[in-house]
Protein backbone atom coordinates (compact mmCIF):
# COMPACT_ATOMS: atom_id res chain seq x y z
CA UNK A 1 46.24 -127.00 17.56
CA UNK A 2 44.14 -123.48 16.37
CA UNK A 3 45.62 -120.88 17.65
CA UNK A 4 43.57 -118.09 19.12
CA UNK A 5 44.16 -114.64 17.34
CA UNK A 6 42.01 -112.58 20.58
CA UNK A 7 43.54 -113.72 23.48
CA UNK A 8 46.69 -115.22 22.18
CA UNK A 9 45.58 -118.57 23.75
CA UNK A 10 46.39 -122.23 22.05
CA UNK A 11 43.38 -124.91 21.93
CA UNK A 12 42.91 -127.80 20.59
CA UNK A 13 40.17 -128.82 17.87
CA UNK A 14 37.28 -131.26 18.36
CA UNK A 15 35.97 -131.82 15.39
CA UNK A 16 37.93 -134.89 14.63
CA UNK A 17 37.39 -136.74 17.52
CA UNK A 18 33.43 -136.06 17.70
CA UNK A 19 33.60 -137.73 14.11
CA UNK A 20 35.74 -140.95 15.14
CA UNK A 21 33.77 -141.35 17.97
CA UNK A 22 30.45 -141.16 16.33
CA UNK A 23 31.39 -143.32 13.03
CA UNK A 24 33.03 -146.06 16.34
CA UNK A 25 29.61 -146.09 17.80
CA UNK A 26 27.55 -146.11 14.87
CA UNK A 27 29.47 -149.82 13.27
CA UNK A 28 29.84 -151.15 17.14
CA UNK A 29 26.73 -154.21 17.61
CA UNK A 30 23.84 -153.32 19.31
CA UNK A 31 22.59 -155.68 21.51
CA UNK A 32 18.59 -154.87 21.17
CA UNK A 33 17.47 -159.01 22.12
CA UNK A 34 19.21 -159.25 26.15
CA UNK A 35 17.88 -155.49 26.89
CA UNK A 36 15.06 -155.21 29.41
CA UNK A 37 12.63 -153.23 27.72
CA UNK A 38 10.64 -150.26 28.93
CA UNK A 39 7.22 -151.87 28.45
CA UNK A 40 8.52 -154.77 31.09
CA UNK A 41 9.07 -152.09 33.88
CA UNK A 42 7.05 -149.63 36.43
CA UNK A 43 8.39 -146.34 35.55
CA UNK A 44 5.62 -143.91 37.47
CA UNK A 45 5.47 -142.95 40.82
CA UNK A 46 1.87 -144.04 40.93
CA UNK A 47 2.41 -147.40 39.88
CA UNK A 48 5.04 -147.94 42.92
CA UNK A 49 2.55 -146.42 44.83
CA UNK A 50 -0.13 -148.69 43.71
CA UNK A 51 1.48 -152.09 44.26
CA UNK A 52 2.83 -150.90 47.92
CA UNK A 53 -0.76 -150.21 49.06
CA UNK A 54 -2.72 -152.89 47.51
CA UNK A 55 -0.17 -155.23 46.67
CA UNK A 56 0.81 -158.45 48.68
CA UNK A 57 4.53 -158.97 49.99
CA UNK A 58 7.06 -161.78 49.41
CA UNK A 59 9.42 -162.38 51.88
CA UNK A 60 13.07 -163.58 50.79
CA UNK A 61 17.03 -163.53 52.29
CA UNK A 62 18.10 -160.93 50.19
CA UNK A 63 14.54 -158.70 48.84
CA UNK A 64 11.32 -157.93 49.80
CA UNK A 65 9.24 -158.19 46.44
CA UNK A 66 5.80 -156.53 46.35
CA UNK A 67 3.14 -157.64 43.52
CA UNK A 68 -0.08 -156.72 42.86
CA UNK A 69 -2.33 -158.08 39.56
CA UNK A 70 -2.90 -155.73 37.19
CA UNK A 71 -6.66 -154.90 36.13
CA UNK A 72 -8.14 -155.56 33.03
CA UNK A 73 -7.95 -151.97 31.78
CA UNK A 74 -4.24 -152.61 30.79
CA UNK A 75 -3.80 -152.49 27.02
CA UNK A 76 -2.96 -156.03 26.34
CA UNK A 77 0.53 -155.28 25.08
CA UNK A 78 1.63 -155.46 28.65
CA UNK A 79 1.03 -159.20 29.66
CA UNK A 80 3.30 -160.46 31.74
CA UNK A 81 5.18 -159.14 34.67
CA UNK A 82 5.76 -155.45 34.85
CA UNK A 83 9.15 -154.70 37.15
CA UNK A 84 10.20 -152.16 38.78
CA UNK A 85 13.12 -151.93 42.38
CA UNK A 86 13.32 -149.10 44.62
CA UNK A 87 16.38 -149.15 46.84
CA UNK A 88 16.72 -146.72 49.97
CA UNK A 89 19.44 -144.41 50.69
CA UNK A 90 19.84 -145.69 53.79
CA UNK A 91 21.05 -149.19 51.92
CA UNK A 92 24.17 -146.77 51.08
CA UNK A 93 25.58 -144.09 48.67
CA UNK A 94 24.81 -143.77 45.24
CA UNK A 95 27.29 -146.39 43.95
CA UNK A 96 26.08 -148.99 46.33
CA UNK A 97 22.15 -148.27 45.21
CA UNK A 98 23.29 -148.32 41.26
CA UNK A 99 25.00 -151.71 41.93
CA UNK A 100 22.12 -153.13 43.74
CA UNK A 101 19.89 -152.06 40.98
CA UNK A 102 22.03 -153.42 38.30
CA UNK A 103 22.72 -156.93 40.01
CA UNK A 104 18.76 -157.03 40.45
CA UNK A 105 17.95 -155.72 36.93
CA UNK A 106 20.11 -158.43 35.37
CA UNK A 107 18.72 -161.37 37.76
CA UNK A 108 15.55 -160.79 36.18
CA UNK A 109 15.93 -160.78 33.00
CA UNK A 110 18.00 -163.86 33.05
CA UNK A 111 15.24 -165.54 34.69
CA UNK A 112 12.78 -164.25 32.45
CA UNK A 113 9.91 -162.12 32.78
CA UNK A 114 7.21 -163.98 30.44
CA UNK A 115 4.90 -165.54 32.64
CA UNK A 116 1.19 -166.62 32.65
CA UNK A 117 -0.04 -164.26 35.19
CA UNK A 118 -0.35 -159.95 33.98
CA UNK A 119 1.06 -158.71 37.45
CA UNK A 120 3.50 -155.64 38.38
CA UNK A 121 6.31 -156.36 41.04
CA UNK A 122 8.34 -154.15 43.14
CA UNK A 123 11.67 -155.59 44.71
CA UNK A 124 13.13 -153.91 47.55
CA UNK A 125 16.69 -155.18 48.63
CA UNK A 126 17.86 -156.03 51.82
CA UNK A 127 21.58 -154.61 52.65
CA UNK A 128 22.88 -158.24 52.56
CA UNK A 129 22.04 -158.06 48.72
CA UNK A 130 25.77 -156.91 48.21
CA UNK A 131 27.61 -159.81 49.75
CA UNK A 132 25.53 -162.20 48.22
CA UNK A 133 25.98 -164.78 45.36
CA UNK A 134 24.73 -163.70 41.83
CA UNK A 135 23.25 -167.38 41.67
CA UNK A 136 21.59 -166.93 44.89
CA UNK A 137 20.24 -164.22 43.62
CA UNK A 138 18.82 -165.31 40.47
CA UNK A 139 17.69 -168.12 42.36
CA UNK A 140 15.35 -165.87 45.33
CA UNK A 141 13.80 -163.89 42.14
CA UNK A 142 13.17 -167.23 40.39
CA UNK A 143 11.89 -169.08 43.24
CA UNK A 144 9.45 -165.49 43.95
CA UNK A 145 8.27 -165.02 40.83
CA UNK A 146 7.24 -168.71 40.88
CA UNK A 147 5.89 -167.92 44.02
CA UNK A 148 3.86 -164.88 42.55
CA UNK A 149 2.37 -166.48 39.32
CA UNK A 150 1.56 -169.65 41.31
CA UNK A 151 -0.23 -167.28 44.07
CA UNK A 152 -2.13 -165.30 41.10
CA UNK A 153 -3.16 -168.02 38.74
CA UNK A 154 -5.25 -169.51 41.97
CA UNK A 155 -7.07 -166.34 41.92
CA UNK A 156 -7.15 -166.25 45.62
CA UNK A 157 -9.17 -162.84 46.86
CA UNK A 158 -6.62 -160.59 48.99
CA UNK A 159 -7.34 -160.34 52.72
């Protein structure tokens, strides 16, 4: 401990654990392969906004998923599906949301998100998302994703 000439008050230094800390961190393993990458989501507001009004809607137990092709103007760095989940606050407080988002971020990218079809999806949970099964999980995004790239590749004009 350093004492404190001024105000006659005892703290404690920092400096060593800032180092440990960092030099812990810096030999710990990063995991950079199971990460789902930045390019593979929908990050803007307009984006979300896009695929709500133009997009079609997949129906499932646990989600509602929203997709909607993306255009040709898309740099063609960004094939594939393009994810992004929006969960309401009246699905619960923050901790239930973050959980919900986490349990659906890691569905997908165990299932995979390199498909055939350039598309970007929206999934909205249902409040039954928490009780449910991570397998049944993965298996609803699987079985809509299939759903979406099968719908897609037929290039079947919207309604």
């Amino acid at each position: 401990m350093i004492e404190d000439q001024a105000e006659g008050r005892s703290r404690k230094s920092r400096t060593g654990t800032a180092t440990q800390s960092r030099i812990l961190s810096d030999s710990a393993p990063r995991k950079t392969q199971n990460k789902f990458p930045k390019s593979r989501r929908l990050l803007r507001h307009a984006d979300f906004d896009r695929v709500y009004r133009q997009g079609r809607r997949h129906f499932a137990a646990h989600m509602t998923v929203f997709y909607l092709p993306r255009s040709g103007a898309q740099p063609a760095t960004t094939a594939g599906l393009r994810v992004g989940f929006t969960v309401g606050k009246a699905l619960g407080g923050a901790v239930q949301r973050n959980r919900m988002k986490r349990r659906l971020r890691e569905a997908v990218r165990l299932t995979g998100l390199q498909r055939a079809v350039a598309a970007d999806v929206v999934i909205n949970p249902k409040a039954s998302l928490l009780g449910a099964d991570f397998s049944d999980l993965q298996n609803e995004i699987a079985r809509a994703l299939e759903v979406i790239e099968k719908t897609l590749s037929k290039g079947r004009p919207r309604d």
